[in-house]
Structures are given as C-alpha cells and as structure tokens.
N, C-alpha and C. Protein backbone atom coordinates (compact mmCIF):
# COMPACT_ATOMS: atom_id res chain seq x y z
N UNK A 1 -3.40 21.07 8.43
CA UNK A 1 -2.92 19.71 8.22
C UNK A 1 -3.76 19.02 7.15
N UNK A 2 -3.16 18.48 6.09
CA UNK A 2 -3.10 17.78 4.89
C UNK A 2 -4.62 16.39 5.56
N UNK A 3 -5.38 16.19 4.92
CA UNK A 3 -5.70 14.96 5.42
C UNK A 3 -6.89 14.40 4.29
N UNK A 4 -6.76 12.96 4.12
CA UNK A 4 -7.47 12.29 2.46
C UNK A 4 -8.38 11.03 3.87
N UNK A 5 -9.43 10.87 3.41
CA UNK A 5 -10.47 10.07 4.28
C UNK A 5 -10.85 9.36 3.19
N UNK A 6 -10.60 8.01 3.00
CA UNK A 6 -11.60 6.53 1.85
C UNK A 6 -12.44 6.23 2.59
N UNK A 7 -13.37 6.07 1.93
CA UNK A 7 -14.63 5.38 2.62
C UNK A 7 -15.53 4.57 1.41
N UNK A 8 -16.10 3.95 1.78
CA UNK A 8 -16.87 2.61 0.97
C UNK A 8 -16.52 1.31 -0.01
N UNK A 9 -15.45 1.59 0.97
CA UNK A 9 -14.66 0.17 1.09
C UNK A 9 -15.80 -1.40 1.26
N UNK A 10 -14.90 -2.28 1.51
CA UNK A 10 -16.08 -3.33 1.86
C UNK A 10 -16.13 -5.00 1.27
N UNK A 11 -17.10 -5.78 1.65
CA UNK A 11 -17.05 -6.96 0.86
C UNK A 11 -18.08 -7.00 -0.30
N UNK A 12 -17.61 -7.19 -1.44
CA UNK A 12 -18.31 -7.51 -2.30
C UNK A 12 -18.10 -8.96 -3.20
N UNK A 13 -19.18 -8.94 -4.19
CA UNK A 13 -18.76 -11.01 -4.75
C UNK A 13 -18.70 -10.59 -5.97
N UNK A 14 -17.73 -11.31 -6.67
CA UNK A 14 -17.26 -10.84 -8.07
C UNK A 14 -18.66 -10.95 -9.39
N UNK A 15 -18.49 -9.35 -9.71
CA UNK A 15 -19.26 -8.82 -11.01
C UNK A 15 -20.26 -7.59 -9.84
N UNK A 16 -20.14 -7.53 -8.71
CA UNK A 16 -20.63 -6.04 -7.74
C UNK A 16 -19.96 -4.99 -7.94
N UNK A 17 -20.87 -4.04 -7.99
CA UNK A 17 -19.94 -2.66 -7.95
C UNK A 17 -19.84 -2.09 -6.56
N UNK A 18 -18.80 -1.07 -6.41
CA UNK A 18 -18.05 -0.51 -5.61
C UNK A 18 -18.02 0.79 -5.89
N UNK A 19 -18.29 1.73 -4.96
CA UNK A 19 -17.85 3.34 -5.07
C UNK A 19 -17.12 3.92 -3.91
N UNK A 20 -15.87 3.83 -4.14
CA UNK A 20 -14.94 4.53 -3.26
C UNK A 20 -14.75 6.23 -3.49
N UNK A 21 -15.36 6.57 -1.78
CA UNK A 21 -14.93 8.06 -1.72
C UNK A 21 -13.31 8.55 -1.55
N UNK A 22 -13.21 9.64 -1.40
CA UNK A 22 -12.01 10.41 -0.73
C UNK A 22 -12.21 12.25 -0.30
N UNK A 23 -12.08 12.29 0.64
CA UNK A 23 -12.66 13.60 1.13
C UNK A 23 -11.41 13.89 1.37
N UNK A 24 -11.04 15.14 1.04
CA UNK A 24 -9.76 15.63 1.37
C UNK A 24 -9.98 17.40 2.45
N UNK A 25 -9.20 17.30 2.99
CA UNK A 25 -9.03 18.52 4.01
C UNK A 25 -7.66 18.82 4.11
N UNK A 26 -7.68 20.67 4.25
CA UNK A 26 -6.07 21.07 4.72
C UNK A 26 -5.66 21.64 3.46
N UNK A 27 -6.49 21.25 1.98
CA UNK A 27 -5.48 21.57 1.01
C UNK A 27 -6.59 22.02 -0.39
N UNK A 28 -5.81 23.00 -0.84
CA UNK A 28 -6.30 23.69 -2.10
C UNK A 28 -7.09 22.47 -3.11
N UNK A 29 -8.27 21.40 -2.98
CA UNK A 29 -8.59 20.53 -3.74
C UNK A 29 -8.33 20.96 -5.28
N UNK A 30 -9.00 22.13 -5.55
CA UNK A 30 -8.68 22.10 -7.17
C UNK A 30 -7.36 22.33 -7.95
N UNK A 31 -6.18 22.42 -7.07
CA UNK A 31 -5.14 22.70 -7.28
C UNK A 31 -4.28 21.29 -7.19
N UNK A 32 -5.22 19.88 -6.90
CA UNK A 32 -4.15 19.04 -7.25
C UNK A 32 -4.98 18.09 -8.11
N UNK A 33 -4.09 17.16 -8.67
CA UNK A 33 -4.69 15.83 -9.15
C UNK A 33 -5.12 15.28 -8.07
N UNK A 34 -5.61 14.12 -8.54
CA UNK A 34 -6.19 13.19 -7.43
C UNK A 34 -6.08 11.73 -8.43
N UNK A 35 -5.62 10.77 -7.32
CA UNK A 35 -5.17 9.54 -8.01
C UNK A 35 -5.63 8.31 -6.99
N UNK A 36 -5.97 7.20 -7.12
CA UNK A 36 -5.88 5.87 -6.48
C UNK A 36 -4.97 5.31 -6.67
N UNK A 37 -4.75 4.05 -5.67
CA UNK A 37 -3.71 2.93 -5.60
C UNK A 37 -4.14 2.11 -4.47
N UNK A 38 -3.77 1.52 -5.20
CA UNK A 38 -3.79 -0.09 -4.24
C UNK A 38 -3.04 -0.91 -4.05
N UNK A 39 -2.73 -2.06 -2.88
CA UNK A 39 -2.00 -2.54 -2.54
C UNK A 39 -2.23 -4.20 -1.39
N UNK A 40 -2.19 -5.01 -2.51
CA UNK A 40 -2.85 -6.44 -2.25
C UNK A 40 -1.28 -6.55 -1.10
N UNK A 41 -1.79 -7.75 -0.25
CA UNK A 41 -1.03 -8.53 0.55
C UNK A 41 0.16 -8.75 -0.05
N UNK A 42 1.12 -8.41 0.22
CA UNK A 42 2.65 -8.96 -0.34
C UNK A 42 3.08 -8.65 -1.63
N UNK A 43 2.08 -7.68 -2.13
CA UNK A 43 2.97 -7.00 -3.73
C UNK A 43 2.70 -5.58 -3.03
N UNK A 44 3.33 -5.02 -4.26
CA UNK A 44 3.69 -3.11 -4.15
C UNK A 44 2.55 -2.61 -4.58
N UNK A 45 2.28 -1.47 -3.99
CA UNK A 45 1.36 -0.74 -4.22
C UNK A 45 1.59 -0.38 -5.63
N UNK A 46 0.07 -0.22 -6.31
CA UNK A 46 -0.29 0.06 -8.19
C UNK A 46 -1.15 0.88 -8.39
N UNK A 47 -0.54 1.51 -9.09
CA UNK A 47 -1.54 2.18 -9.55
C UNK A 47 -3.02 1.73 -10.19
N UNK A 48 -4.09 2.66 -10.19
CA UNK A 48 -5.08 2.40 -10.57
C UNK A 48 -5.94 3.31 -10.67
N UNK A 49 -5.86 4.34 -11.01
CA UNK A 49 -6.52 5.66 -11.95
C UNK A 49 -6.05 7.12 -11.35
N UNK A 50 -6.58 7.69 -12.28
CA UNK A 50 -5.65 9.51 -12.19
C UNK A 50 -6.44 10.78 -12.77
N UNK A 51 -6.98 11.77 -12.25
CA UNK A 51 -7.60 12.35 -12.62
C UNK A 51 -6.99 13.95 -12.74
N UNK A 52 -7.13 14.64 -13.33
CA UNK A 52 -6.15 15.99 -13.55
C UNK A 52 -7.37 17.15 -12.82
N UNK A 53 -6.81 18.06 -12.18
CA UNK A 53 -7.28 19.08 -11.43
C UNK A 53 -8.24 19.75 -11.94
N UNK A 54 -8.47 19.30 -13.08
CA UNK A 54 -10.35 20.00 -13.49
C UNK A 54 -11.25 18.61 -13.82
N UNK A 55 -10.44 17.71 -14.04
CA UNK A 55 -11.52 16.63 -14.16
C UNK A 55 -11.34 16.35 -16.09
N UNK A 56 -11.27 17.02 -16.62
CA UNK A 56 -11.17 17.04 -17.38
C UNK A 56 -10.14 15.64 -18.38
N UNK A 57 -9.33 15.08 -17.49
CA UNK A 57 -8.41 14.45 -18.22
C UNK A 57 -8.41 12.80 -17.22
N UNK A 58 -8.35 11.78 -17.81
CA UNK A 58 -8.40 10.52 -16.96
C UNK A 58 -7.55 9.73 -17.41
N UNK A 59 -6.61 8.82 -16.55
CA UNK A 59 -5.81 8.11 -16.90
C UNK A 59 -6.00 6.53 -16.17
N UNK A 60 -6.06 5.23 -16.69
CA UNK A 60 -6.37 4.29 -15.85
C UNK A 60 -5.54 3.23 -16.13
N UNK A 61 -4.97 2.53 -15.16
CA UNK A 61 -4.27 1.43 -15.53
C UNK A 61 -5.27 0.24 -16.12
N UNK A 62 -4.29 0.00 -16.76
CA UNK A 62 -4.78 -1.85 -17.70
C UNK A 62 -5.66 -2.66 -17.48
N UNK A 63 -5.69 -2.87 -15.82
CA UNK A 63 -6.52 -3.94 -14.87
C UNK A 63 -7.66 -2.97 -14.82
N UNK A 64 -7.87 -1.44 -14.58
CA UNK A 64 -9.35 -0.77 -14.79
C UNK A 64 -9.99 -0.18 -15.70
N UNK A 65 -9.02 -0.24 -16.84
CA UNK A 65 -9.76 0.26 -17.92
C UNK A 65 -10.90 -0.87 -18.49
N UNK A 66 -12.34 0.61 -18.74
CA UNK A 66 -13.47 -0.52 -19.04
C UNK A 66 -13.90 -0.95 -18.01
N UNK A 67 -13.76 -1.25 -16.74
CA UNK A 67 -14.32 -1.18 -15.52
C UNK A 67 -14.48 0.08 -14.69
N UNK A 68 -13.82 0.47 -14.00
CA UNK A 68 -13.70 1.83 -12.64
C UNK A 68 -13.59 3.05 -14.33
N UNK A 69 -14.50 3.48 -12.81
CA UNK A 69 -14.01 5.23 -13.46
C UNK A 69 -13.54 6.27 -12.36
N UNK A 70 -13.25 6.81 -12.74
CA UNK A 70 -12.66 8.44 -11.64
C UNK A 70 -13.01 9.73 -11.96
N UNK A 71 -13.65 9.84 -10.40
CA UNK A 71 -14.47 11.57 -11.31
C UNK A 71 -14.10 12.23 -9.72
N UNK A 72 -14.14 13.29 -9.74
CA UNK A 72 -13.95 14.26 -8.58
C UNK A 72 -15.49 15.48 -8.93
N UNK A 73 -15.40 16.15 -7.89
CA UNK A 73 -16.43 17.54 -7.12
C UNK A 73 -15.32 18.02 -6.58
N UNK A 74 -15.26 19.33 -7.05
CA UNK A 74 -14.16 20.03 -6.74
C UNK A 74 -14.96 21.08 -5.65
N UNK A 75 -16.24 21.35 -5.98
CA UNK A 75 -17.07 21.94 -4.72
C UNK A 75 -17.57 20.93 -3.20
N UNK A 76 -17.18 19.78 -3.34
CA UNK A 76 -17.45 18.93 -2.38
C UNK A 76 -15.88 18.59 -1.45
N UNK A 77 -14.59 18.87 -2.89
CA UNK A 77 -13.20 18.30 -1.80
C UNK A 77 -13.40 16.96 -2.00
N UNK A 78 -14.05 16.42 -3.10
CA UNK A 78 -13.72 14.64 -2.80
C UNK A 78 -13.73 14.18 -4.59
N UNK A 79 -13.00 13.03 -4.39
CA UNK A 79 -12.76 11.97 -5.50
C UNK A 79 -13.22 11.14 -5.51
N UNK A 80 -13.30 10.12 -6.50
CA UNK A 80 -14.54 9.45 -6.59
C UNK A 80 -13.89 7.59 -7.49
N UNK A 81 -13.85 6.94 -6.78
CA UNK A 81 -13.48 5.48 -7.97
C UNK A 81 -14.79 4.99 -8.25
N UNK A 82 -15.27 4.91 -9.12
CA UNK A 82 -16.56 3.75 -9.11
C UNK A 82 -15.91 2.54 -9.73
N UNK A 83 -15.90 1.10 -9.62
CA UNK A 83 -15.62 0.09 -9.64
C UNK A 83 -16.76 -1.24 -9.76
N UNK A 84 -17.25 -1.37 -11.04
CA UNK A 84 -17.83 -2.50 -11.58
C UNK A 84 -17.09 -3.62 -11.84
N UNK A 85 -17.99 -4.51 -11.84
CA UNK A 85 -17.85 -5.76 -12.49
C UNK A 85 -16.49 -6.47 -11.55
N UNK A 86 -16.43 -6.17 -10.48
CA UNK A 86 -15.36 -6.68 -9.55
C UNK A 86 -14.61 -8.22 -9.68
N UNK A 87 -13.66 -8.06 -9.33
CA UNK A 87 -12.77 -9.26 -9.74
C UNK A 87 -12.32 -9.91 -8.33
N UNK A 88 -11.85 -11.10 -8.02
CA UNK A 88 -11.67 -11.30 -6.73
C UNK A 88 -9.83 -10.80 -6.78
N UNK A 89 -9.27 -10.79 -8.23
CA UNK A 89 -7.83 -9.63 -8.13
C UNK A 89 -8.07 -8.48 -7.87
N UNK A 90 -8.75 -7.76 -7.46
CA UNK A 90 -9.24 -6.49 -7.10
C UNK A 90 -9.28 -6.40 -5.67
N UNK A 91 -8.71 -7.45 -5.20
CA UNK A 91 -9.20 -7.47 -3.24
C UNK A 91 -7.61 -6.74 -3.39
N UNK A 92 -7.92 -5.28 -2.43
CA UNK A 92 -6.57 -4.65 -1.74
C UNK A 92 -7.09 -3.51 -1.26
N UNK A 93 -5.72 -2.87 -0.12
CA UNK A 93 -6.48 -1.78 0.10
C UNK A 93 -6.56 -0.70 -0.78
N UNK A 94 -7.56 0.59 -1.02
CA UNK A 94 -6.97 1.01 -2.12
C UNK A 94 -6.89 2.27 -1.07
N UNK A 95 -6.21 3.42 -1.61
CA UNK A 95 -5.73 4.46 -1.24
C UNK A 95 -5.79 5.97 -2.60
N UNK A 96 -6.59 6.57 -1.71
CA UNK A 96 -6.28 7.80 -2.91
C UNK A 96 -5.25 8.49 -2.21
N UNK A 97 -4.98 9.53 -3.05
CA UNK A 97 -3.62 10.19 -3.35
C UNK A 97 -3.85 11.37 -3.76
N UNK A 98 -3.18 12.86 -3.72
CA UNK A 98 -3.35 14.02 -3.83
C UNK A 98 -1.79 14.47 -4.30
N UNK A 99 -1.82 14.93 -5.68
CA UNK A 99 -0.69 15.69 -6.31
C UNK A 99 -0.90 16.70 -6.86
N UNK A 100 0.33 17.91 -5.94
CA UNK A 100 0.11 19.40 -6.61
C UNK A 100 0.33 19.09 -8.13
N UNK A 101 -0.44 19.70 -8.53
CA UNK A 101 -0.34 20.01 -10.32
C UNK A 101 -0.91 21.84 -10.59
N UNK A 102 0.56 22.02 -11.26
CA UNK A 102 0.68 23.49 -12.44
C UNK A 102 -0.25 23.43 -13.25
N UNK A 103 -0.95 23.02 -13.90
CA UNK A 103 -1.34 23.00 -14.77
C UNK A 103 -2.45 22.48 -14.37
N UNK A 104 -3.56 22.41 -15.22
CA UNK A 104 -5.19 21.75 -15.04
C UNK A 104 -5.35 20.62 -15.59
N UNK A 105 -4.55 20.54 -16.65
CA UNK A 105 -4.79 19.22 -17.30
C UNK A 105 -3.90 18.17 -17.38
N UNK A 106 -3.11 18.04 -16.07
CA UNK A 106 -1.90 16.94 -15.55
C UNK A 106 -2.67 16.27 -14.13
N UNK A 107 -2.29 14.88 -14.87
CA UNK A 107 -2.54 13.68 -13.68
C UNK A 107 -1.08 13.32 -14.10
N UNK A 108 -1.18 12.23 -12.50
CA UNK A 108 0.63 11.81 -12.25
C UNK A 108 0.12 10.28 -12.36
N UNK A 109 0.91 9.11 -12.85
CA UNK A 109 0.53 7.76 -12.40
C UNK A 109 1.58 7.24 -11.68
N UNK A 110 2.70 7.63 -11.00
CA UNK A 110 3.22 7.23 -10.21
C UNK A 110 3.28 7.57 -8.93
N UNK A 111 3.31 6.50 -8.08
CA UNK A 111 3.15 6.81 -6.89
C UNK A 111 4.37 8.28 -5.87
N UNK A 112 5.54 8.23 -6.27
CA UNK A 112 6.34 8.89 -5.80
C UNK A 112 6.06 11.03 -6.65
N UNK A 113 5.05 10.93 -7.68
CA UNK A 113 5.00 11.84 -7.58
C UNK A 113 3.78 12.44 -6.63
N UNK A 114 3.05 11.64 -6.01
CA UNK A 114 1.90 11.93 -4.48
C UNK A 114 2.45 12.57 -3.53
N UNK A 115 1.88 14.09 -3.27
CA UNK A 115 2.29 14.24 -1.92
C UNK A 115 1.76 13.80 -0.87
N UNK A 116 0.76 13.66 -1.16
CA UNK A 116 -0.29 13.28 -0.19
C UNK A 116 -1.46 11.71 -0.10
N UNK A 117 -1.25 11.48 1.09
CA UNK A 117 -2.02 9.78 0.79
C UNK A 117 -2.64 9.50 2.13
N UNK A 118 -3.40 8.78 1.95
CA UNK A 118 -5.02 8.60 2.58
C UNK A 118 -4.30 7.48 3.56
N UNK A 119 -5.75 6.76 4.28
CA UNK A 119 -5.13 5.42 5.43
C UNK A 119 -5.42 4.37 4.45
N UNK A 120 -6.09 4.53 3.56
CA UNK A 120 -6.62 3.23 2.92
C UNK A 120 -8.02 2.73 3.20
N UNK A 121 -9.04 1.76 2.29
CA UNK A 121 -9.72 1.26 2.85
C UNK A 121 -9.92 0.24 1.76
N UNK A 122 -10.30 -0.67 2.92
CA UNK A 122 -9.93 -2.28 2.08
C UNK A 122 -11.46 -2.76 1.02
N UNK A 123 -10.80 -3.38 0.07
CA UNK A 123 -11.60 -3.88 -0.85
C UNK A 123 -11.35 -5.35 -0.77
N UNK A 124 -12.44 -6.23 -0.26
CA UNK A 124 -12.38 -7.70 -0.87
C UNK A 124 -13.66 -8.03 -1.24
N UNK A 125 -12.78 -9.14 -2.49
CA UNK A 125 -14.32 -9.52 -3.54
C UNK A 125 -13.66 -10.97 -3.53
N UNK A 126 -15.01 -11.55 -3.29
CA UNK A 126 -14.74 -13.53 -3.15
C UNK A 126 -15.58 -13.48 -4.69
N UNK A 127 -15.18 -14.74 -5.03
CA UNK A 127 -15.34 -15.55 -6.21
C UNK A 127 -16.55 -16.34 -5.73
C-alpha cells in the first residue's frame, strides 16, 4: 500500500522559513516525480513545485519561484519543499504528490496527472 507522510508543517510569521518533508512508502521512489500542492480555505488546490525522478529537473509555480525549493533523497524515499521568506498567502495545507514517470527527466504540474497524494500538513504564517 501506496502511502506519502508531510511533516513540518506549522506556525510561522511572515519572512520564516519552513521545510516540509514527505516520506513515501509502498512505491518504487525513484521511479516517480514528486510534486507539492496546496490548498488554502475555499480555493482549489495549486500547484507549487515539481521535481523529475532524478532530481535533476525543477519546476515551480510563480508564487515560489525565488522562494521554496524542491529537492528529493532518493536513498531516504522522501521529498523535500524548503520555503523562505514566508508570506501570510502561503497559509494552506500543502500536500505532496507522487507521479509515475518514463522517463528521468519528467515532472507533471498538474494535479490530475498524481497518482498518489499525502494527508496534508498545514502551513500558517501571520503577518
């Protein structure tokens, strides 16, 4: 059984950094991408970074580029957001995500190509 664990979630005050884990179990880690998303109170879940199955390739939405980065350990099974300079638009839960990928150097940024997705763990940052 498939299973993605976030952890270091939390409260922080805007311009703190943040390092969100994801430990994954059940599944071939180096054989997928690995992606975040998040999802504030009453909007749709967004994307917010993408990493391709060697690490090698990074993709980040608008709101994290220049802030967060995304790195994975493919000998550990986990992904990695680091998240500076926090914004109090940054409060949601975020959620990583696990997509088979052919290839080594494909990340997905949409959510419907994820097979796989975590419980979440919440991020809020006060002003």
């Amino acid at each position: 059984q498939v299973q993605l664990v976030e952890s270091g979630g939390g409260l922080a005050q805007a311009g703190d950094s943040l390092r969100l884990s994801c430990a994954a179990f059940g599944l071939t880690f180096d054989r997928h991408a690995m992606g975040w998303f998040r999802q504030a109170p009453g909007k749709e879940r967004e994307f917010v970074a993408t990493i391709s199955r060697s690490g090698g390739r990074t993709y980040y939405a608008d709101s994290a580029k220049g802030r967060f980065t995304i790195s994975r350990d493919n000998a550990k099974n986990e992904a990695y957001l680091q998240m500076n300079s926090l914004k109090p638009e940054d409060t949601a839960a975020h959620y990583c995500a696990a997509a088979a990928a052919y290839y080594s150097g494909t990340y997905f940024s949409a959510a419907k190509q994820y097979n796989y997705w975590g419980q979440g763990t919440q991020v809020t940052v006060s002003s």
